[in-house]
C-alpha atoms as a PDB file:
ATOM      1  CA  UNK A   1     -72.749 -31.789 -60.347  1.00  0.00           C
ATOM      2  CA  UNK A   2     -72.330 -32.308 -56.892  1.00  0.00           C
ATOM      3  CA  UNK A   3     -71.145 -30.221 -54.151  1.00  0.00           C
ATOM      4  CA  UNK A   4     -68.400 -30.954 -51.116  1.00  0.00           C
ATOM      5  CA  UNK A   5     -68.768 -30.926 -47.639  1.00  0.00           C
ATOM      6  CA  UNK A   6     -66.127 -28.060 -47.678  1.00  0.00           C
ATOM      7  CA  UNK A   7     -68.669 -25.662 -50.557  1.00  0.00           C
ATOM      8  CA  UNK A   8     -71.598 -26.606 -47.881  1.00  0.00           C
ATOM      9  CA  UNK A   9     -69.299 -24.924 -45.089  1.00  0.00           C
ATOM     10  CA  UNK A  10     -68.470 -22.216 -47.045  1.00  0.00           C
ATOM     11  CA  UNK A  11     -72.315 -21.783 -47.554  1.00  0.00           C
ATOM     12  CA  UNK A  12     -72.955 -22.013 -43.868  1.00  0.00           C
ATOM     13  CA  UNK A  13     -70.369 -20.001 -42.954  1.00  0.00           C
ATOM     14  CA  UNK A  14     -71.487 -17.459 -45.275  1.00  0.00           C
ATOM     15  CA  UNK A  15     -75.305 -17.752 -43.390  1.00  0.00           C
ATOM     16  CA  UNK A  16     -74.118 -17.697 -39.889  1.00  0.00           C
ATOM     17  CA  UNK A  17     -75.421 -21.415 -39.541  1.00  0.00           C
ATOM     18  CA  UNK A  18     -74.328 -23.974 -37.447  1.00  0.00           C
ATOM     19  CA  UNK A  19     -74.832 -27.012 -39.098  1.00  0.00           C
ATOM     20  CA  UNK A  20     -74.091 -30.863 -37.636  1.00  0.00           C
ATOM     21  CA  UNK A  21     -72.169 -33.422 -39.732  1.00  0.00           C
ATOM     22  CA  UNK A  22     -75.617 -35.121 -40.225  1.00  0.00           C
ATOM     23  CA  UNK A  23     -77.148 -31.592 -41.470  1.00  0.00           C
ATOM     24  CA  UNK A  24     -73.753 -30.783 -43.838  1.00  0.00           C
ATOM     25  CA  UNK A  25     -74.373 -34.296 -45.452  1.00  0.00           C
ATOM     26  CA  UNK A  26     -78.555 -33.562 -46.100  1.00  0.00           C
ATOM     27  CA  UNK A  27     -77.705 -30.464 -47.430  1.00  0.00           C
ATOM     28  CA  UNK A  28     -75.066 -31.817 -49.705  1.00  0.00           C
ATOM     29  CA  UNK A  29     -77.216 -34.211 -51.207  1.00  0.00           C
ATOM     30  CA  UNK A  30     -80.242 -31.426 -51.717  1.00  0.00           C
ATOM     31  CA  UNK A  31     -78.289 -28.662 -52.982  1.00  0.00           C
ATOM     32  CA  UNK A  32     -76.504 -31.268 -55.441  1.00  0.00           C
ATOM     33  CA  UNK A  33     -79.566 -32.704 -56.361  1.00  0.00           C
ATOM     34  CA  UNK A  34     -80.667 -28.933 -57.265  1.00  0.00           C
ATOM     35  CA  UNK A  35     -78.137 -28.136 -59.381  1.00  0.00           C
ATOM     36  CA  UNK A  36     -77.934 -31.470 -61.304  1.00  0.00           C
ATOM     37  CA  UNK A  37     -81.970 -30.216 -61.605  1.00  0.00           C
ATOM     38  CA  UNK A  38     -80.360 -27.209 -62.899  1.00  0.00           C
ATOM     39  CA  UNK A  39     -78.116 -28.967 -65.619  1.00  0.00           C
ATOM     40  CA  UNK A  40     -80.522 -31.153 -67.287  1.00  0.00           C
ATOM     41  CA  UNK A  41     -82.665 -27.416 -67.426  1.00  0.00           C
ATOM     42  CA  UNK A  42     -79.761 -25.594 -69.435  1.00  0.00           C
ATOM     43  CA  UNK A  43     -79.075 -28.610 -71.618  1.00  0.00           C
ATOM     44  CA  UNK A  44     -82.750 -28.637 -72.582  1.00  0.00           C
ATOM     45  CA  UNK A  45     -82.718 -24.635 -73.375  1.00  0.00           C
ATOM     46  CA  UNK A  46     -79.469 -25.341 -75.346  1.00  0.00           C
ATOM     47  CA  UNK A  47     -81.326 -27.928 -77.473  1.00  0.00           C
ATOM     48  CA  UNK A  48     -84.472 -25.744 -77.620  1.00  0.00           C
ATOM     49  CA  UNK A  49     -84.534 -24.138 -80.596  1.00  0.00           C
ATOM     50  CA  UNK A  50     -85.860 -20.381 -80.810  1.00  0.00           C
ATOM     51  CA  UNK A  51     -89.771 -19.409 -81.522  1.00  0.00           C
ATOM     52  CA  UNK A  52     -89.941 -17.687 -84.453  1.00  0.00           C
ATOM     53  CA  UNK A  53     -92.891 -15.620 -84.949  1.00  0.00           C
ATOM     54  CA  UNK A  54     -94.977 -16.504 -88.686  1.00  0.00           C
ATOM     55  CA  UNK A  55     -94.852 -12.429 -89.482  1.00  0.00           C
ATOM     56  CA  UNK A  56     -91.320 -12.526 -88.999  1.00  0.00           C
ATOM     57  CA  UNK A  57     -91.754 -10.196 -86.351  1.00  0.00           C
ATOM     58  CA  UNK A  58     -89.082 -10.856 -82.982  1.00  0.00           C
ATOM     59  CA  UNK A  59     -91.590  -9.277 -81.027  1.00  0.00           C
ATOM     60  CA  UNK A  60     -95.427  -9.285 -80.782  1.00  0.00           C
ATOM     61  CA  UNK A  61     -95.767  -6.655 -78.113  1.00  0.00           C
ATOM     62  CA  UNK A  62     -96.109  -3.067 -78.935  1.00  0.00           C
ATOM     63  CA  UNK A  63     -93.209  -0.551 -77.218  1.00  0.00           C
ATOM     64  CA  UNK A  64     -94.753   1.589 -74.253  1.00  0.00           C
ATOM     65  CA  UNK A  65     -94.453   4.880 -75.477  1.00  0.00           C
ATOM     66  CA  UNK A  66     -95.844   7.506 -73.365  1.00  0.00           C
ATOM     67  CA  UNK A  67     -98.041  10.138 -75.480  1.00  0.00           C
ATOM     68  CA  UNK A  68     -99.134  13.328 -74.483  1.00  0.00           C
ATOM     69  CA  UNK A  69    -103.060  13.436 -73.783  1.00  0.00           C
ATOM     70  CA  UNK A  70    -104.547  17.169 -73.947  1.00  0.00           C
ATOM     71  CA  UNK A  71    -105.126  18.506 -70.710  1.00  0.00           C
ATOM     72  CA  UNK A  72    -108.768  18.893 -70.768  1.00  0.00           C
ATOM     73  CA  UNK A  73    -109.286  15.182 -72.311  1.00  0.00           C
ATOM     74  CA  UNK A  74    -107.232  13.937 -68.945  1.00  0.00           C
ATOM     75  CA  UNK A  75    -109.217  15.665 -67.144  1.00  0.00           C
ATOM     76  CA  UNK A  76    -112.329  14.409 -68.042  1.00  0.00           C
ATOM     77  CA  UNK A  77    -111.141  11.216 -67.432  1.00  0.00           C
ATOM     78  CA  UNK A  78    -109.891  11.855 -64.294  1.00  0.00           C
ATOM     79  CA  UNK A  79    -113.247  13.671 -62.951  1.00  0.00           C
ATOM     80  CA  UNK A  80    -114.832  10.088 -64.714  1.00  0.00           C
ATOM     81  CA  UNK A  81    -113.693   7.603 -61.823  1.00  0.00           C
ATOM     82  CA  UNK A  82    -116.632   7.262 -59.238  1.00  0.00           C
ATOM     83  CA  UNK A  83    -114.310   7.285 -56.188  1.00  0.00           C
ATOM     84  CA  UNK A  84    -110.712   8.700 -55.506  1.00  0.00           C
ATOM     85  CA  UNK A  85    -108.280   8.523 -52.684  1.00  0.00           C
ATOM     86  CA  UNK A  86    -106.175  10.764 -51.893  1.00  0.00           C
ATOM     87  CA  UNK A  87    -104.461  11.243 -55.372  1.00  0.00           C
ATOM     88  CA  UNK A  88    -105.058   8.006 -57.088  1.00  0.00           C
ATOM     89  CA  UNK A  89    -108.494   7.026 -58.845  1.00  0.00           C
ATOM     90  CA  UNK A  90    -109.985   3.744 -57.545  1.00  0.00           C
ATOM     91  CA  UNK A  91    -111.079   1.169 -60.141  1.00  0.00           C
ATOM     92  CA  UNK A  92    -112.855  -2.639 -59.398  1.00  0.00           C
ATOM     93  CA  UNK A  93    -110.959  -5.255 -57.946  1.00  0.00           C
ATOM     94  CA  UNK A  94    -110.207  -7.687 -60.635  1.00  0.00           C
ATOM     95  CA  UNK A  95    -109.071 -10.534 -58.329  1.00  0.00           C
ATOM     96  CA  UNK A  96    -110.635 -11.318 -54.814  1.00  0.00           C
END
């Protein structure tokens, strides 16, 4: 697919940029070269058939339901965490 000089002044116009004749024609060639990129990606996912799961389940992971915890239970697990701030309990840092 390839785009026209007139699409890449729409697209400028549409930034506020300025762009020179030897900019327009860079960009033309990029952005075309992007969505060709872009084709060959949705012909591939057309071809690709779907994962089905070997329990014949469509999905593997579990709905977030919120359940109701007794009030002295949460409690104990909020007075659990070491340190607090402000209203939030602080936990390790999993990444550095």
């Amino acid at each position: 697919m390839s785009i026209t000089i007139e699409q890449i002044d729409h697209l400028a116009h549409l930034a506020r940029l300025e762009l020179t004749s030897v900019e327009k024609k860079k960009y033309q060639k990029d952005i075309s070269a992007i969505l060709e990129y872009v084709k060959k990606i949705q012909e591939i996912h057309e071809k690709t058939p779907k994962i089905i799961m070997p329990t014949g389940a469509d999905s593997v992971v579990r709905a977030d339901i919120v359940a109701n915890c007794p009030d002295d239970e949460r409690e104990a697990i909020i007075n659990a965490f070491p340190e607090k701030e402000r209203n939030l309990n602080k936990v390790k840092a999993v990444f550095e």
